[in-house]
N, C-alpha and C. Protein backbone atom coordinates (compact mmCIF):
# COMPACT_ATOMS: atom_id res chain seq x y z
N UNK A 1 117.82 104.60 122.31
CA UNK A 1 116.42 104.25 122.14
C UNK A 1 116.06 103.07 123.03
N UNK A 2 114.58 103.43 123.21
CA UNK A 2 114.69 102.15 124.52
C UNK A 2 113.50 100.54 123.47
N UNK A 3 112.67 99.72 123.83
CA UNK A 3 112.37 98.81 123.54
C UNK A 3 111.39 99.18 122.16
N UNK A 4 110.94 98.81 121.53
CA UNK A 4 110.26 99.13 120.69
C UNK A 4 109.12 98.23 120.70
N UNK A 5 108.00 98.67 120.10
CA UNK A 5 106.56 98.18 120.24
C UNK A 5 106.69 96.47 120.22
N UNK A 6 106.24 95.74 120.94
CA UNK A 6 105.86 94.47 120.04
C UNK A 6 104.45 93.78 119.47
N UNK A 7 103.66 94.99 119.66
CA UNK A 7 102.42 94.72 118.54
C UNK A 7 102.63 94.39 117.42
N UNK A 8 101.89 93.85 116.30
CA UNK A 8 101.76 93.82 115.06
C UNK A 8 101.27 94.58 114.40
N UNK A 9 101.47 95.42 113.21
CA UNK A 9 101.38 96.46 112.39
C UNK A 9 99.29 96.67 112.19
N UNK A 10 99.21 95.78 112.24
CA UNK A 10 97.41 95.31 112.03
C UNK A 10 96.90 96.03 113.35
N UNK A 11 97.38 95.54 114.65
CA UNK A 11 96.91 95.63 115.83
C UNK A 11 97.19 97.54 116.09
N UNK A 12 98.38 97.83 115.54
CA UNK A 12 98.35 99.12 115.79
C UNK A 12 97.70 100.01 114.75
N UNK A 13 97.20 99.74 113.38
CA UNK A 13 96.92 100.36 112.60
C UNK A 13 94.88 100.20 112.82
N UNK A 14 94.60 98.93 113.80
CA UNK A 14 93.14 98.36 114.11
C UNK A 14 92.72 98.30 112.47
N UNK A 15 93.40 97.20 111.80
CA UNK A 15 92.60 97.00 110.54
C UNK A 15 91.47 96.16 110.40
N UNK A 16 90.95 96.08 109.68
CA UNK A 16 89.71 95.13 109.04
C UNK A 16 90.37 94.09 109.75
N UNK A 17 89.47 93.00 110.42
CA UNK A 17 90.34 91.79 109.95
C UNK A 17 89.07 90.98 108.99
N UNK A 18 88.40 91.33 108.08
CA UNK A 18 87.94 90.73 106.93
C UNK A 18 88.91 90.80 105.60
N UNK A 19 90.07 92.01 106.24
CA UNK A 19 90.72 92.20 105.16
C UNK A 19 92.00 91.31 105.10
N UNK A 20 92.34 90.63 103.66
CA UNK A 20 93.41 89.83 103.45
C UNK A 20 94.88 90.69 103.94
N UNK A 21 95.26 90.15 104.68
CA UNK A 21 96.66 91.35 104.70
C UNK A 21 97.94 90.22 104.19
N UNK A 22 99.27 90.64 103.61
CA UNK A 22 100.37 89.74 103.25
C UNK A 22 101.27 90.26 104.83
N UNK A 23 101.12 91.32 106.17
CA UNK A 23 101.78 91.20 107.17
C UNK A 23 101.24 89.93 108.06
N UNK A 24 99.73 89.90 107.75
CA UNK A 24 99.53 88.56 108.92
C UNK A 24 100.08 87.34 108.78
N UNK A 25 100.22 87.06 106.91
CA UNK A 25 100.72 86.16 107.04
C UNK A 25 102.44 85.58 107.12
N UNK A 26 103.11 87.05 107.38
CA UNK A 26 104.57 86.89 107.95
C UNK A 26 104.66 87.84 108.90
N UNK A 27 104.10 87.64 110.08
CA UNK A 27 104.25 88.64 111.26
C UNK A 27 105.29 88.82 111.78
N UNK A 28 106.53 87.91 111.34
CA UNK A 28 107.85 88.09 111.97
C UNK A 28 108.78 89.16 111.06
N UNK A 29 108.14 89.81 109.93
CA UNK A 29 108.81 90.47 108.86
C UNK A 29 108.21 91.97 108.97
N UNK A 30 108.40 93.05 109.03
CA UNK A 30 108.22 94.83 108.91
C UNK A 30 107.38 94.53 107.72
N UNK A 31 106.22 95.28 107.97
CA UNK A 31 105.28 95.04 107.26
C UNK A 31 105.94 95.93 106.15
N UNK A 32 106.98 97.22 106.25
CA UNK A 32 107.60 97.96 105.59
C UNK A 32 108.42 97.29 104.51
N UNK A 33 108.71 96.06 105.12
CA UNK A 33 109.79 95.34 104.18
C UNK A 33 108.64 94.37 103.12
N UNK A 34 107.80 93.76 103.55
CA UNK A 34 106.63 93.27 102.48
C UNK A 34 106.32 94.52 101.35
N UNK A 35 105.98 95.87 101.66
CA UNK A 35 105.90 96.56 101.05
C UNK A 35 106.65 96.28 100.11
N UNK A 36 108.41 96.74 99.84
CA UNK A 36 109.25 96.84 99.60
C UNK A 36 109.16 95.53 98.88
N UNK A 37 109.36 94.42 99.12
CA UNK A 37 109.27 93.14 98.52
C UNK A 37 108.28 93.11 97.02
N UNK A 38 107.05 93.19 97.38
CA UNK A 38 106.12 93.97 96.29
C UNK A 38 106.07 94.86 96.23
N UNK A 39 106.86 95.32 95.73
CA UNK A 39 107.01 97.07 95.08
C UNK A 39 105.71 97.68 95.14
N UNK A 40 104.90 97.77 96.52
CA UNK A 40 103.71 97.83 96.83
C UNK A 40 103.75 99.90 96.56
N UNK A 41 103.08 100.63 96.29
CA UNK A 41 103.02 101.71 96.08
C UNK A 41 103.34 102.90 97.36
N UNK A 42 103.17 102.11 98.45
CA UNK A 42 103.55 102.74 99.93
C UNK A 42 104.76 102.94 99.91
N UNK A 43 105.55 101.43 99.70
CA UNK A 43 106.98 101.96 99.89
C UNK A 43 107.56 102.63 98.64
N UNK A 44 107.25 102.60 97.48
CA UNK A 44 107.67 103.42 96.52
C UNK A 44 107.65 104.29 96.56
N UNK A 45 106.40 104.97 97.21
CA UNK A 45 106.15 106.93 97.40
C UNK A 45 106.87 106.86 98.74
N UNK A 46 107.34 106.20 99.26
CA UNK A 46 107.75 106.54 100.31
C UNK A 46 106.85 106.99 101.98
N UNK A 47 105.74 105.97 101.60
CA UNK A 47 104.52 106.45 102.86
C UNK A 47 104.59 105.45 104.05
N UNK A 48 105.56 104.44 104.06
CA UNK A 48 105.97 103.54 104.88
C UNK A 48 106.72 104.42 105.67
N UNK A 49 107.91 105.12 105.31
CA UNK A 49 108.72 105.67 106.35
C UNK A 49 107.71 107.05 107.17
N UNK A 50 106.91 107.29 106.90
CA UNK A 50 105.51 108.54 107.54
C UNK A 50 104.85 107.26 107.91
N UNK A 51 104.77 106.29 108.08
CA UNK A 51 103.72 105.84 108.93
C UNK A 51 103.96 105.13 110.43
N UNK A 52 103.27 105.34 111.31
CA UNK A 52 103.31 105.25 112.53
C UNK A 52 103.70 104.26 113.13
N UNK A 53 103.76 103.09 112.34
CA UNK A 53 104.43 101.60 112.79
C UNK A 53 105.52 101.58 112.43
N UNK A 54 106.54 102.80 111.10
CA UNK A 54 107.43 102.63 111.14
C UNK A 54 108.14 103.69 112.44
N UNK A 55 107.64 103.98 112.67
CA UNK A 55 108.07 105.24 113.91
C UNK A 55 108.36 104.33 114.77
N UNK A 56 107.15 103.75 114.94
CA UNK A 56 107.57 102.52 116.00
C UNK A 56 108.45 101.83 116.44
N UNK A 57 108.21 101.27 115.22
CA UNK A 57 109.15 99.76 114.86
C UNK A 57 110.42 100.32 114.33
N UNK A 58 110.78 101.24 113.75
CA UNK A 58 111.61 101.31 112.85
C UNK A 58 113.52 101.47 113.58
N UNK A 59 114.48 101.98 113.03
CA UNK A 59 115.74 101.89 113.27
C UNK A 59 115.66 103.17 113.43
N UNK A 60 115.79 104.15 113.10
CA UNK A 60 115.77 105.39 113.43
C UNK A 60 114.32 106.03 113.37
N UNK A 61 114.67 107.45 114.20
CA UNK A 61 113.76 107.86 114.32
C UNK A 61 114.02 109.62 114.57
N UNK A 62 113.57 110.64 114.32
CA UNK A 62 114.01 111.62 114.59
C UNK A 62 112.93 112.83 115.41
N UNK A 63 112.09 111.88 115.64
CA UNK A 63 110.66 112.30 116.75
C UNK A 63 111.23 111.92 117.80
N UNK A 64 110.85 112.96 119.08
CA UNK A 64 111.62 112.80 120.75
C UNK A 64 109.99 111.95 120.82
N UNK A 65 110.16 111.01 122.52
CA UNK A 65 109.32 110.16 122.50
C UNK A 65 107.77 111.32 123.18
N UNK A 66 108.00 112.72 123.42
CA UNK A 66 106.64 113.14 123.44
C UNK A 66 106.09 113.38 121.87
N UNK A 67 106.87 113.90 121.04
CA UNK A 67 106.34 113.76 119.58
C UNK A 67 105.57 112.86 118.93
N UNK A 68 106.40 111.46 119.27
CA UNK A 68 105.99 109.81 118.72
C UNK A 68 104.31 110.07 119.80
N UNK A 69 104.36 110.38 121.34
CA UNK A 69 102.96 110.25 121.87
C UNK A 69 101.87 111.05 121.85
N UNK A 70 102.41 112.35 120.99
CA UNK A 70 101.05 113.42 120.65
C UNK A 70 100.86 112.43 119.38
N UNK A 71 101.44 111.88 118.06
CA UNK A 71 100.88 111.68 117.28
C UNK A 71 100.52 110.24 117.48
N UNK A 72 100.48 109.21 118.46
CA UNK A 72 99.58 108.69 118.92
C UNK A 72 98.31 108.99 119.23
N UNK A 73 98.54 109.46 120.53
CA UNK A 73 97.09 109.99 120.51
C UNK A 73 96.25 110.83 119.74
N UNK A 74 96.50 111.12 118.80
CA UNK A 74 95.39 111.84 118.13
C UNK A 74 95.84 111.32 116.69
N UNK A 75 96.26 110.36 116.25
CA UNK A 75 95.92 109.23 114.96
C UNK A 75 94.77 108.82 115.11
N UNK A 76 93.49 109.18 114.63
CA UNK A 76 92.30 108.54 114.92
C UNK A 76 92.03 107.14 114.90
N UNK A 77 92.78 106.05 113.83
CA UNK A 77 92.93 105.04 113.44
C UNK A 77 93.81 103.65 114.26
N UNK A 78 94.49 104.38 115.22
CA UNK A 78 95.33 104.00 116.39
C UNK A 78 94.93 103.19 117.31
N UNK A 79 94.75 102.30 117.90
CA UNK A 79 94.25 101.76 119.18
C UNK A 79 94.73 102.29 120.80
N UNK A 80 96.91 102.13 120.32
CA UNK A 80 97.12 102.62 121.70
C UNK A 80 96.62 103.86 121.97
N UNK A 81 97.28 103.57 123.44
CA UNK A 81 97.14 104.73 124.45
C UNK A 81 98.77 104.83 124.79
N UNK A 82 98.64 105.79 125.93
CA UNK A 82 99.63 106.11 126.19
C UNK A 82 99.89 105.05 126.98
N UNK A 83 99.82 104.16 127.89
CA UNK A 83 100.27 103.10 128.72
C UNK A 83 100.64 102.18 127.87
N UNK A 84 99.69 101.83 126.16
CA UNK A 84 100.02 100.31 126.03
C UNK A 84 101.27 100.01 125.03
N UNK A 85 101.67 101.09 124.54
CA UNK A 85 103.12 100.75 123.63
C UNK A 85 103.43 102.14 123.08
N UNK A 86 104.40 102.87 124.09
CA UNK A 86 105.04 103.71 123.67
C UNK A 86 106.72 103.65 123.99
N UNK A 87 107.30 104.33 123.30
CA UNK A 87 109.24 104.18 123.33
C UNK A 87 109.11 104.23 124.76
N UNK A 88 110.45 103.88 125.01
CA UNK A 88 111.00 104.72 126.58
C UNK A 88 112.32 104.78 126.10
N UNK A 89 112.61 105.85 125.83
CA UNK A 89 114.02 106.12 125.70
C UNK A 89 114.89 106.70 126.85
């Protein structure tokens, strides 16, 4: 696997920023693992490992890197593109 994103989970997901988030205020931590920390309902159902920052970011992965860039581009909610943070494996 080659470098992995270094956006922040906010920046790739383009959230509110009116909205309080607990990743902004530890941006050095997987927003997956805050989940997890507060037994937040994402990571309990298990919707952290389906979501696109963990694809990203994550340790494994079992999407080839055109897979990870069709469901980029057409995540409506997404900012990148294909130039600004995709794998290179």
């Amino acid at each position: 696997m080659g470098e992995k994103c270094d956006w922040p989970c906010w920046e790739i997901m383009n959230c509110d920023e009116s909205k309080k988030c607990p990743a902004k205020a530890r941006p050095g931590t997987p927003c997956w693992e805050i989940a997890r920390e507060m037994s937040d309902y994402r990571y309990i159902l298990q919707i952290c490992t389906d979501c696109i920052v963990h694809v990203l970011k994550g340790e494994k992965t079992i999407l080839s890197k055109n897979e990870i860039q069709s469901i980029m581009v057409t995540k409506a909610n997404c900012v990148l593109t294909r130039e600004d943070c995709l794998l290179t494996y």
